[in-house]
PDB file of N, CA and C in Angstrom:
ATOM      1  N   UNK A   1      93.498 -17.335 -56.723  1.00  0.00           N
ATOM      2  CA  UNK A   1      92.573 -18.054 -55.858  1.00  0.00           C
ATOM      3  C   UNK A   1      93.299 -18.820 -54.749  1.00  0.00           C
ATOM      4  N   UNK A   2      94.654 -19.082 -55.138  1.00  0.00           N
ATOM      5  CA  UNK A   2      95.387 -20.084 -53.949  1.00  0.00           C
ATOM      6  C   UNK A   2      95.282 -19.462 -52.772  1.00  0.00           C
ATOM      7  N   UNK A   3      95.378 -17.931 -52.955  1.00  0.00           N
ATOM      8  CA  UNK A   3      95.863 -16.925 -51.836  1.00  0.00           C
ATOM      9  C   UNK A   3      94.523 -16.777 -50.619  1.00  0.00           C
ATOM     10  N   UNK A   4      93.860 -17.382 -51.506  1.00  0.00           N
ATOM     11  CA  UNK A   4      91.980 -17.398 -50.624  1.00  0.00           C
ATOM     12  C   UNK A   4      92.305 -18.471 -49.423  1.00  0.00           C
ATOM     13  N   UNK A   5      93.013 -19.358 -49.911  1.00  0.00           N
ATOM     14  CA  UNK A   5      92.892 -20.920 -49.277  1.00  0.00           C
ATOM     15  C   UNK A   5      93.738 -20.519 -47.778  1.00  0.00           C
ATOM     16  N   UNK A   6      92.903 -21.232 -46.718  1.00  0.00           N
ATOM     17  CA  UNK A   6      93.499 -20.746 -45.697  1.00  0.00           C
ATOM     18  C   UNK A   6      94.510 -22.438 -45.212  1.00  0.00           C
ATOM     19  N   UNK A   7      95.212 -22.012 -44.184  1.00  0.00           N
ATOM     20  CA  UNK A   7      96.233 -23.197 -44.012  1.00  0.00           C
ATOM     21  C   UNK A   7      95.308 -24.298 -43.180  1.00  0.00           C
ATOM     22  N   UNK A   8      95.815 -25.305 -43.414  1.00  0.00           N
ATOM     23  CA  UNK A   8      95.479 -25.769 -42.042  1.00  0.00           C
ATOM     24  C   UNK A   8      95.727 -25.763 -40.713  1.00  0.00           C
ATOM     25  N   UNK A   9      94.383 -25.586 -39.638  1.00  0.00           N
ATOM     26  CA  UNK A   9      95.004 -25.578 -38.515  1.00  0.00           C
ATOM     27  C   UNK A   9      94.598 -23.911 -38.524  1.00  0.00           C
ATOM     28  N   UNK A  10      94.443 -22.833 -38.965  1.00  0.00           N
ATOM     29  CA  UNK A  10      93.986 -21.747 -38.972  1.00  0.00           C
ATOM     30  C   UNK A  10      92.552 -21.254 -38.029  1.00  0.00           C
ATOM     31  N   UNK A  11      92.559 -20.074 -37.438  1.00  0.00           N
ATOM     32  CA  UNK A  11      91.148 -20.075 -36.537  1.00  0.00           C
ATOM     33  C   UNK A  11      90.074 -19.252 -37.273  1.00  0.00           C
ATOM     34  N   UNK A  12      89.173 -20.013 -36.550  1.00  0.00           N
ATOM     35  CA  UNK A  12      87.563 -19.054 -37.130  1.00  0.00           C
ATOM     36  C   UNK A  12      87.727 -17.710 -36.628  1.00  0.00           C
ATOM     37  N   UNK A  13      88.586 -17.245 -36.071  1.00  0.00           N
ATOM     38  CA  UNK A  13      88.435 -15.851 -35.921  1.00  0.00           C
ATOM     39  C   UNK A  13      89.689 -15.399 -37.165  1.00  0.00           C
ATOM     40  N   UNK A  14      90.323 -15.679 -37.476  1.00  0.00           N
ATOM     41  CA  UNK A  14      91.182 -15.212 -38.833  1.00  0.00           C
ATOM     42  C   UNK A  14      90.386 -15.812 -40.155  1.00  0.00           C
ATOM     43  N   UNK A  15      89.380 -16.669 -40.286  1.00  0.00           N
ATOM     44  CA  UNK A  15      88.811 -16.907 -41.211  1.00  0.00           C
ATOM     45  C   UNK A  15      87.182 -15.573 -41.138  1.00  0.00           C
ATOM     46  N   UNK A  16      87.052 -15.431 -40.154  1.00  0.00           N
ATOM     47  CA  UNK A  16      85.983 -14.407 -39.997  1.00  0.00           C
ATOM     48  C   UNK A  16      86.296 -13.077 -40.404  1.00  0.00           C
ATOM     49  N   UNK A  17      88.023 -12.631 -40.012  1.00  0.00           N
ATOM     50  CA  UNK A  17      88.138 -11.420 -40.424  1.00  0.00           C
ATOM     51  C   UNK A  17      88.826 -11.229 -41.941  1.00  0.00           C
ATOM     52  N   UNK A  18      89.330 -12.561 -42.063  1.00  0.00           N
ATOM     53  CA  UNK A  18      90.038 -12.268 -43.329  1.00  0.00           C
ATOM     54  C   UNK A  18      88.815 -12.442 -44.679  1.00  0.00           C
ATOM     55  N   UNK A  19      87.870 -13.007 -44.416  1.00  0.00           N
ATOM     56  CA  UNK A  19      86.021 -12.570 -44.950  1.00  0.00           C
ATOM     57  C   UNK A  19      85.900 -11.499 -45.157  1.00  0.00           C
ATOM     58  N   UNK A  20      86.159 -10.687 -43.864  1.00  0.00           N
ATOM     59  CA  UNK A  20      85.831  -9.133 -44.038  1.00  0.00           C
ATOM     60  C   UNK A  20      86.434  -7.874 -44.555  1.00  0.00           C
ATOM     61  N   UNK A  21      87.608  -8.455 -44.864  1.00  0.00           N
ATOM     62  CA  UNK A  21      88.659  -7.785 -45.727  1.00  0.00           C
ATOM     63  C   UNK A  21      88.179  -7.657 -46.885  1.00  0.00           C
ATOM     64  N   UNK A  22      87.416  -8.757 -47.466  1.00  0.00           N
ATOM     65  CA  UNK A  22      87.194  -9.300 -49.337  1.00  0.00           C
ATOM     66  C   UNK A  22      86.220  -7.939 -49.638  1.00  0.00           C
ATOM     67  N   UNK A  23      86.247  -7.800 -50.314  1.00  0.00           N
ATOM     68  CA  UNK A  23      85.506  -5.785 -51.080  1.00  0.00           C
ATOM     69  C   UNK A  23      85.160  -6.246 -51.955  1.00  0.00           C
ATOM     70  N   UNK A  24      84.601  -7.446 -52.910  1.00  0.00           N
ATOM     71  CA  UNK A  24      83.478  -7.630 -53.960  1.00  0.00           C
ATOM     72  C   UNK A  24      83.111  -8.897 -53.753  1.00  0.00           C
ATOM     73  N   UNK A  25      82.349  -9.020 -54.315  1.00  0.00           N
ATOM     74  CA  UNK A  25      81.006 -10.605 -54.284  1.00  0.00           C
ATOM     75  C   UNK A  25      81.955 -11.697 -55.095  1.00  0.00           C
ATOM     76  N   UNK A  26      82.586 -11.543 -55.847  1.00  0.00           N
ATOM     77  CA  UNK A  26      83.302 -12.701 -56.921  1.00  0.00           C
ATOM     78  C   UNK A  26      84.237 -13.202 -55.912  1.00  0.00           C
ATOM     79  N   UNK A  27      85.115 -12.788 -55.168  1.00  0.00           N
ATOM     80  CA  UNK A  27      86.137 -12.603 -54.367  1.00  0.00           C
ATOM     81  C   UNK A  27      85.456 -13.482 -53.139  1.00  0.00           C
ATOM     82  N   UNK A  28      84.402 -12.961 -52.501  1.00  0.00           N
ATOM     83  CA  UNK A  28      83.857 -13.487 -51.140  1.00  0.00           C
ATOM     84  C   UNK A  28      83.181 -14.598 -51.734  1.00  0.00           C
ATOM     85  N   UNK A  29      82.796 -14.712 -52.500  1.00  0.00           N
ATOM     86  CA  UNK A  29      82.101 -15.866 -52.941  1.00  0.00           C
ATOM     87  C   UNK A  29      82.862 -16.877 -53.552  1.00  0.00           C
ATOM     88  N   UNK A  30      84.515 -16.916 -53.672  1.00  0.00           N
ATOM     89  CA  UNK A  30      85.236 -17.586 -53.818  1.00  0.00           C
ATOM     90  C   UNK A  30      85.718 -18.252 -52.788  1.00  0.00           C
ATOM     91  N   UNK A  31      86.256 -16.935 -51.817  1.00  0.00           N
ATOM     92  CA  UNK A  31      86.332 -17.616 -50.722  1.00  0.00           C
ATOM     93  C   UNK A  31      85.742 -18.456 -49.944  1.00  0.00           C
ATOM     94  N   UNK A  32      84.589 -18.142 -49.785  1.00  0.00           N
ATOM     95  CA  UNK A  32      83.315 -19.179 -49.286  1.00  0.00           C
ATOM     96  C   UNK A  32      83.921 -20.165 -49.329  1.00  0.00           C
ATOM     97  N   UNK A  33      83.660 -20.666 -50.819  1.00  0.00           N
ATOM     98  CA  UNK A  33      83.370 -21.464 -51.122  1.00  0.00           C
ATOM     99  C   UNK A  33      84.691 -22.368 -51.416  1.00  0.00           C
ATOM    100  N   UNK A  34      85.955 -22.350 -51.243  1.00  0.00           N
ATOM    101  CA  UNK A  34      87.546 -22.838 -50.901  1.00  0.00           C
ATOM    102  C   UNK A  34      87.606 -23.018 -49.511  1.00  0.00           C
ATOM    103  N   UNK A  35      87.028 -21.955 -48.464  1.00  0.00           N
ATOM    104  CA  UNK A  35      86.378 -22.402 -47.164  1.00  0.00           C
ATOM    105  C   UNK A  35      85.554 -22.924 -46.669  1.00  0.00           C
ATOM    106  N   UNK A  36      84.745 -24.006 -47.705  1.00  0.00           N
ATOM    107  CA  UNK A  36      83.698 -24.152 -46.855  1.00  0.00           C
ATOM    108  C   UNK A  36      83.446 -25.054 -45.476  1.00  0.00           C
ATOM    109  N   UNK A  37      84.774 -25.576 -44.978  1.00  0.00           N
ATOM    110  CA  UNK A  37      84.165 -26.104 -43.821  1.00  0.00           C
ATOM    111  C   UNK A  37      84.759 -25.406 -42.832  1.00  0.00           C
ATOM    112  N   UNK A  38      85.462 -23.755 -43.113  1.00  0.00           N
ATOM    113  CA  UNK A  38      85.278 -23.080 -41.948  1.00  0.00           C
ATOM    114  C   UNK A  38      83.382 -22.696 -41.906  1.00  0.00           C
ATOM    115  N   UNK A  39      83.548 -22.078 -43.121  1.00  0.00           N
ATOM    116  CA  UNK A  39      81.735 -21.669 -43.018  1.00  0.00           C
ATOM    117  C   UNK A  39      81.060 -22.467 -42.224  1.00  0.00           C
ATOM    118  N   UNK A  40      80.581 -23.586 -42.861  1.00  0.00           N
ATOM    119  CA  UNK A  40      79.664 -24.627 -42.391  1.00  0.00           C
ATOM    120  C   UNK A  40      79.723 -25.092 -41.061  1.00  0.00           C
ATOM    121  N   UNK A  41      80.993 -24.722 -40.202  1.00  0.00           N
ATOM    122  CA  UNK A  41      81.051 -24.644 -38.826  1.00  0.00           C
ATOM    123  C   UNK A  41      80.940 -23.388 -37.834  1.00  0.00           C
ATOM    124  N   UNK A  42      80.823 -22.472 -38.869  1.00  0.00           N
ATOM    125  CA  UNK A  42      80.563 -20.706 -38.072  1.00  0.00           C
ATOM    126  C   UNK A  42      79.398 -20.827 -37.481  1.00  0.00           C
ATOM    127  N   UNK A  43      79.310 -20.236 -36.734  1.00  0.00           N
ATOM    128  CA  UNK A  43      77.896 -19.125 -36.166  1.00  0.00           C
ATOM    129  C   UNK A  43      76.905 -19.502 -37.538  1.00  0.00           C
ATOM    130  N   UNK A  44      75.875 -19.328 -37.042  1.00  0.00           N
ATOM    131  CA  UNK A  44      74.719 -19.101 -37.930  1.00  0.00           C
ATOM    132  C   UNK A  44      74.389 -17.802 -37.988  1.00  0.00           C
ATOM    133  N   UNK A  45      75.064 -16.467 -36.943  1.00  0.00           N
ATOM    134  CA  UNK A  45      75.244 -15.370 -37.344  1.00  0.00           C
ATOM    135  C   UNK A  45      76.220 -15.241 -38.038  1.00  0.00           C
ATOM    136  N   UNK A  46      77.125 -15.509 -38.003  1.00  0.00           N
ATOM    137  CA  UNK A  46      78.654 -15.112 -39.121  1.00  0.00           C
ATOM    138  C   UNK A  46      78.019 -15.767 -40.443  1.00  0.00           C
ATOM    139  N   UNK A  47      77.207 -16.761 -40.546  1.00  0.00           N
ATOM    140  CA  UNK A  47      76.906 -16.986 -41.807  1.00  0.00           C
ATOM    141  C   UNK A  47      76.187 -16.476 -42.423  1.00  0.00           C
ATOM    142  N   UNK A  48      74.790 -15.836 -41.897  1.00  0.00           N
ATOM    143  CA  UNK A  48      74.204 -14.302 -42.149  1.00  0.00           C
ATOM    144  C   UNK A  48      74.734 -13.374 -42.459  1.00  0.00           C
ATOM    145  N   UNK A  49      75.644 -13.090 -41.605  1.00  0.00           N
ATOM    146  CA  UNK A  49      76.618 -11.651 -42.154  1.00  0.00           C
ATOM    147  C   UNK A  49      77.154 -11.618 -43.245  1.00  0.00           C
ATOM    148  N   UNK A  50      77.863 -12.840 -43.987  1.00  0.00           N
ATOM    149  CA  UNK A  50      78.898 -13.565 -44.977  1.00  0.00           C
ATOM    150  C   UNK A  50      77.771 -12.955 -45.960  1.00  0.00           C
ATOM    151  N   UNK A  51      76.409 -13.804 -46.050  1.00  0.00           N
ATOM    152  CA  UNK A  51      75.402 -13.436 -46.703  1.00  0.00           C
ATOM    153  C   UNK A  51      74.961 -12.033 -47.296  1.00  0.00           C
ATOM    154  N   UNK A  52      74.997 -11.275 -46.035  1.00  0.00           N
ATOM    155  CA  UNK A  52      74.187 -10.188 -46.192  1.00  0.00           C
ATOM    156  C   UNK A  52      75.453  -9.278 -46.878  1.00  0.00           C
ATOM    157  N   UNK A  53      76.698  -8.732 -46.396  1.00  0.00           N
ATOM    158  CA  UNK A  53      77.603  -8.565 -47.105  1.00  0.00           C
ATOM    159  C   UNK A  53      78.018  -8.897 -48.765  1.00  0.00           C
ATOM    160  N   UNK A  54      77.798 -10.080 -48.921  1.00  0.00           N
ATOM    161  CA  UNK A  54      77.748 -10.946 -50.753  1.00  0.00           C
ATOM    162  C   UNK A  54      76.767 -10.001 -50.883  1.00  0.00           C
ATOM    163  N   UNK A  55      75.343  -9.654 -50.478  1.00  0.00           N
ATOM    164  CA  UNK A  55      74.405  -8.944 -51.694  1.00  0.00           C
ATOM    165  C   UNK A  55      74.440  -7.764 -51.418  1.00  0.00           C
ATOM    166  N   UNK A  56      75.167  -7.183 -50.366  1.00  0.00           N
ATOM    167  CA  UNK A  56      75.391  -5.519 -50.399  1.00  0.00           C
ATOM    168  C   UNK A  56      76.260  -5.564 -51.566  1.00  0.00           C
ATOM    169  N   UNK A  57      77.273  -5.782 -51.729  1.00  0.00           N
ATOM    170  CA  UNK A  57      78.333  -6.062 -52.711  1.00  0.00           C
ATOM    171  C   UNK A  57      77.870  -6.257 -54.150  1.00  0.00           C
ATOM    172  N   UNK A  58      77.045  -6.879 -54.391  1.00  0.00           N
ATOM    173  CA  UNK A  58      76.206  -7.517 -55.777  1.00  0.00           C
ATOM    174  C   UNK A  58      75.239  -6.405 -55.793  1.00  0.00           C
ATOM    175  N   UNK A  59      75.047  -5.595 -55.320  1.00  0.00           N
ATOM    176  CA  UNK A  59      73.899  -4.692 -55.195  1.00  0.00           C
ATOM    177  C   UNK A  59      74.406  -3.036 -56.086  1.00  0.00           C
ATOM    178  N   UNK A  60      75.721  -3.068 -55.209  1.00  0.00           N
ATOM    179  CA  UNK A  60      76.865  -2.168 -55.054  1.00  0.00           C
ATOM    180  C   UNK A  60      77.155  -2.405 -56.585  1.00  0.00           C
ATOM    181  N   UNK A  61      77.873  -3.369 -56.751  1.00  0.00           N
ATOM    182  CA  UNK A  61      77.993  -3.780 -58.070  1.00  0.00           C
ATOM    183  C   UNK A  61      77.382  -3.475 -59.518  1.00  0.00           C
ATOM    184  N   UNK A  62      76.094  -4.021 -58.866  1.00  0.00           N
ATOM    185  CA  UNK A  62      75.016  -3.275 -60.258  1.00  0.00           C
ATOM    186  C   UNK A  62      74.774  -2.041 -61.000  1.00  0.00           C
ATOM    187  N   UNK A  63      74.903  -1.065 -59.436  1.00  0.00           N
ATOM    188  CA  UNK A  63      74.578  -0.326 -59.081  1.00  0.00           C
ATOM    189  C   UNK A  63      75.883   0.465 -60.220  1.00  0.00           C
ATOM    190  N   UNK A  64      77.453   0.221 -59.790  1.00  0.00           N
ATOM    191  CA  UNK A  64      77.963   0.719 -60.221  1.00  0.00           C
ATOM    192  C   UNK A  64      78.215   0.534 -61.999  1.00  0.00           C
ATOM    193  N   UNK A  65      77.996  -0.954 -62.505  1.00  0.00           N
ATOM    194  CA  UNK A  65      77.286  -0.867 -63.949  1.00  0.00           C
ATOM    195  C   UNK A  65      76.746  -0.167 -64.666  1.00  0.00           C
ATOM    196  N   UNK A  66      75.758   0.405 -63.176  1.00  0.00           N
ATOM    197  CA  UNK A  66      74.615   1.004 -64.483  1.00  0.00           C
ATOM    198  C   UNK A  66      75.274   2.060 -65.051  1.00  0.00           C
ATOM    199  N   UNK A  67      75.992   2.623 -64.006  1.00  0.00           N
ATOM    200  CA  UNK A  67      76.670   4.538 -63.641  1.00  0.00           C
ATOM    201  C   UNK A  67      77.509   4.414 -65.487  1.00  0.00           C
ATOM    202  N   UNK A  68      78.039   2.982 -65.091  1.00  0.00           N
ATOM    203  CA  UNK A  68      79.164   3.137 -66.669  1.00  0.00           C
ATOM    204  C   UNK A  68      78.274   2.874 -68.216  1.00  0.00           C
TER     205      UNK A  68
END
């Protein structure tokens, strides 16, 4: 989880893409949430996206549960 934590002094555009790197919901939803006052200062679109991404992922997820 340390590796989530971004430095200080870091930009919303490396906190936006390094978001988009994360490939499951446990992961992005960690990050979030160790970031949250990049979040809480994004776009109110980047925070949608953050969103909509977490439940493609959780969706994805289920999805792949059931298969096993």
């Amino acid at each position: 989880m340390e590796d989530l934590k971004l430095k200080r002094g870091t930009s919303f555009i490396e906190f936006y893409y390094r978001g988009l790197s994360i490939t499951n919901s446990k992961e992005l939803a960690a990050y979030i949430k160790i970031n949250k006052w990049y979040f809480d200062r994004a776009k109110p679109e980047v925070q949608e996206q953050f969103r909509r991404l977490y439940r493609i992922y959780k969706k994805q997820e289920k999805k792949n549960e059931k298969k096993n």
